[in-house]
Protein backbone atom coordinates (compact mmCIF):
# COMPACT_ATOMS: atom_id res chain seq x y z
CA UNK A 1 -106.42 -55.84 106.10
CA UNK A 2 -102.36 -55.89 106.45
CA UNK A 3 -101.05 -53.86 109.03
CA UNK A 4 -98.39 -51.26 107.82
CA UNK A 5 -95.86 -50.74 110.19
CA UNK A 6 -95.01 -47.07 111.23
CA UNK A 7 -91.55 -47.08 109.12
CA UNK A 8 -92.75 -47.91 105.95
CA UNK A 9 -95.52 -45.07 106.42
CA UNK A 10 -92.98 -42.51 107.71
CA UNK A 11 -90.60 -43.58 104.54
CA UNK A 12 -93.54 -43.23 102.01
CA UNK A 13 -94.45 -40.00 103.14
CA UNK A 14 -90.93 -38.63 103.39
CA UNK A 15 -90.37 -39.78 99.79
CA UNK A 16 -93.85 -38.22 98.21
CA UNK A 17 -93.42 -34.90 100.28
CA UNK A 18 -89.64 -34.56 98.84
CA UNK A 19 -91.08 -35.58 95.28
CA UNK A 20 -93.70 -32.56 95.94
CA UNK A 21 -91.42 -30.22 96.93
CA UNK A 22 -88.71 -31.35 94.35
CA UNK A 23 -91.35 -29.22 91.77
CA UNK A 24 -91.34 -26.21 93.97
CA UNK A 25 -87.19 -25.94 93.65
CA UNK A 26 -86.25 -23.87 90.85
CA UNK A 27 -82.21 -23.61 89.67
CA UNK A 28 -82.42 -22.55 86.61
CA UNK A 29 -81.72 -18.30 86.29
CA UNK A 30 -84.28 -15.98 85.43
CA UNK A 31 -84.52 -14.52 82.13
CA UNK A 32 -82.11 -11.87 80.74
CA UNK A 33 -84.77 -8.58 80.92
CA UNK A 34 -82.26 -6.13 80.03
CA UNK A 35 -82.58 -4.26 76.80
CA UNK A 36 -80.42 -4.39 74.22
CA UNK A 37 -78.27 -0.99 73.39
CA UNK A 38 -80.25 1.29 70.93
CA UNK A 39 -78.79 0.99 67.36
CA UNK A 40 -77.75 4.23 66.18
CA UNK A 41 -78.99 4.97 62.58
CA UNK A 42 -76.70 7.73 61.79
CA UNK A 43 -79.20 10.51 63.20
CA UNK A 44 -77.34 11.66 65.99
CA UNK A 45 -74.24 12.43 63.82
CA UNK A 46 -76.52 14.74 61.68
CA UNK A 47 -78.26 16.72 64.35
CA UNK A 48 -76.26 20.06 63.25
CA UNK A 49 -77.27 19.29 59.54
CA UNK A 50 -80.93 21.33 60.25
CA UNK A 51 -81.24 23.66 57.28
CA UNK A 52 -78.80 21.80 55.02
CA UNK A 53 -79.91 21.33 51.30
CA UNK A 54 -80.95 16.99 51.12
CA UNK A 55 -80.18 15.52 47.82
CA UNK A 56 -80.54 11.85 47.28
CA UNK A 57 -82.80 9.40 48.41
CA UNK A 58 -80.89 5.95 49.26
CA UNK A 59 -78.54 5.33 51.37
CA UNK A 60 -75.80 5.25 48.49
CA UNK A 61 -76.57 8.52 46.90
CA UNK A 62 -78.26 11.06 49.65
CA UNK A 63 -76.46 13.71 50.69
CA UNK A 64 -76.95 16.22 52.64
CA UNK A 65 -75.19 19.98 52.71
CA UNK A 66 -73.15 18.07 49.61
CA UNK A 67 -71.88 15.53 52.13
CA UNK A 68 -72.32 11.89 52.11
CA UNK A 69 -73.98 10.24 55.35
CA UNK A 70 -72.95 7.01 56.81
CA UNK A 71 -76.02 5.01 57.73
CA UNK A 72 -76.42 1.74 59.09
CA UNK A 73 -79.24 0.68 57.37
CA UNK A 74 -81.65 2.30 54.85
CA UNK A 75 -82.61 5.90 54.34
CA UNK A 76 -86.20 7.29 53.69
CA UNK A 77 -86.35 11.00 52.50
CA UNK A 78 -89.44 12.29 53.92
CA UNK A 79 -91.44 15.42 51.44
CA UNK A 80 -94.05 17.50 53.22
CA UNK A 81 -97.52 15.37 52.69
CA UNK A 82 -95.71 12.10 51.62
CA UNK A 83 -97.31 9.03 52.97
CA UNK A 84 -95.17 7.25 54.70
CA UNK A 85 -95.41 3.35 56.63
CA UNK A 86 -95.64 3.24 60.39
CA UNK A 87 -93.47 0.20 60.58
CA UNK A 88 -90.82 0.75 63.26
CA UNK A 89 -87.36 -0.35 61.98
CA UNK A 90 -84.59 1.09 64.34
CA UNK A 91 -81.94 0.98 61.14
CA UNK A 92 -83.72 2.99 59.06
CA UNK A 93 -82.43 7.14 58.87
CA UNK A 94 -85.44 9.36 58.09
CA UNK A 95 -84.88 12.60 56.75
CA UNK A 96 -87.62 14.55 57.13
CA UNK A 97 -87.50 17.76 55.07
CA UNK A 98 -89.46 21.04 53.99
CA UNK A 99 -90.93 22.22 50.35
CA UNK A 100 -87.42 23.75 49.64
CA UNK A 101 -85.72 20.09 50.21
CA UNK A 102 -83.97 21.32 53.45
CA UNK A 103 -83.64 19.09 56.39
CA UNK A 104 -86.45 19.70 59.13
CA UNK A 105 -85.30 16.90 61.17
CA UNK A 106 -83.35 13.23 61.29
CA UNK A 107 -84.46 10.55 63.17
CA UNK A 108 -84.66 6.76 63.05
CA UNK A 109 -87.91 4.34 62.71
């Protein structure tokens, strides 16, 4: 059996305990868990609009209280008892309204 001297041990233990611990190190950042900054539909801009006659029902041709609406994205016109998809799409301007066609309530989804 050769005989190791007590250098070459130390050395070979130095170098597999740095190689370990070389794993443990970590330099890279952490994810980014911020949200990003709610996208505005065009509901908030229509919040005095309640009671207002909706006519319309795309983004191109709604109107509401005979003025146009600027919205992002598209526009669902929501009729009591209408089925309607439970997709969330934070673009999208629902206009919820009552039997008379008058807006109950905008909101996005």
């Amino acid at each position: 059996m050769p005989i190791l001297k007590t250098s070459h041990v130390l050395g070979g233990l130095a170098l597999a305990t740095s190689i370990a611990l070389a794993g443990c190190s970590s330099t890279t950042t952490p994810p980014d868990t911020s949200m990003p900054p709610p996208v505005d539909c065009g509901a908030q801009a229509l919040s005095g609009m309640t009671g207002q006659p909706v006519i319309g029902s795309t983004a191109q041709d709604v109107r509401i209280g005979g003025q146009a609406i600027n919205a992002a994205g598209t526009v669902r016109v929501i009729t009591p008892g209408m089925a309607v998809t439970q997709d969330y799409r934070p673009d999208r301007l629902n206009l919820e309204v009552d039997a008379a066609g008058n807006l109950v309530r905008a909101y996005c989804s």
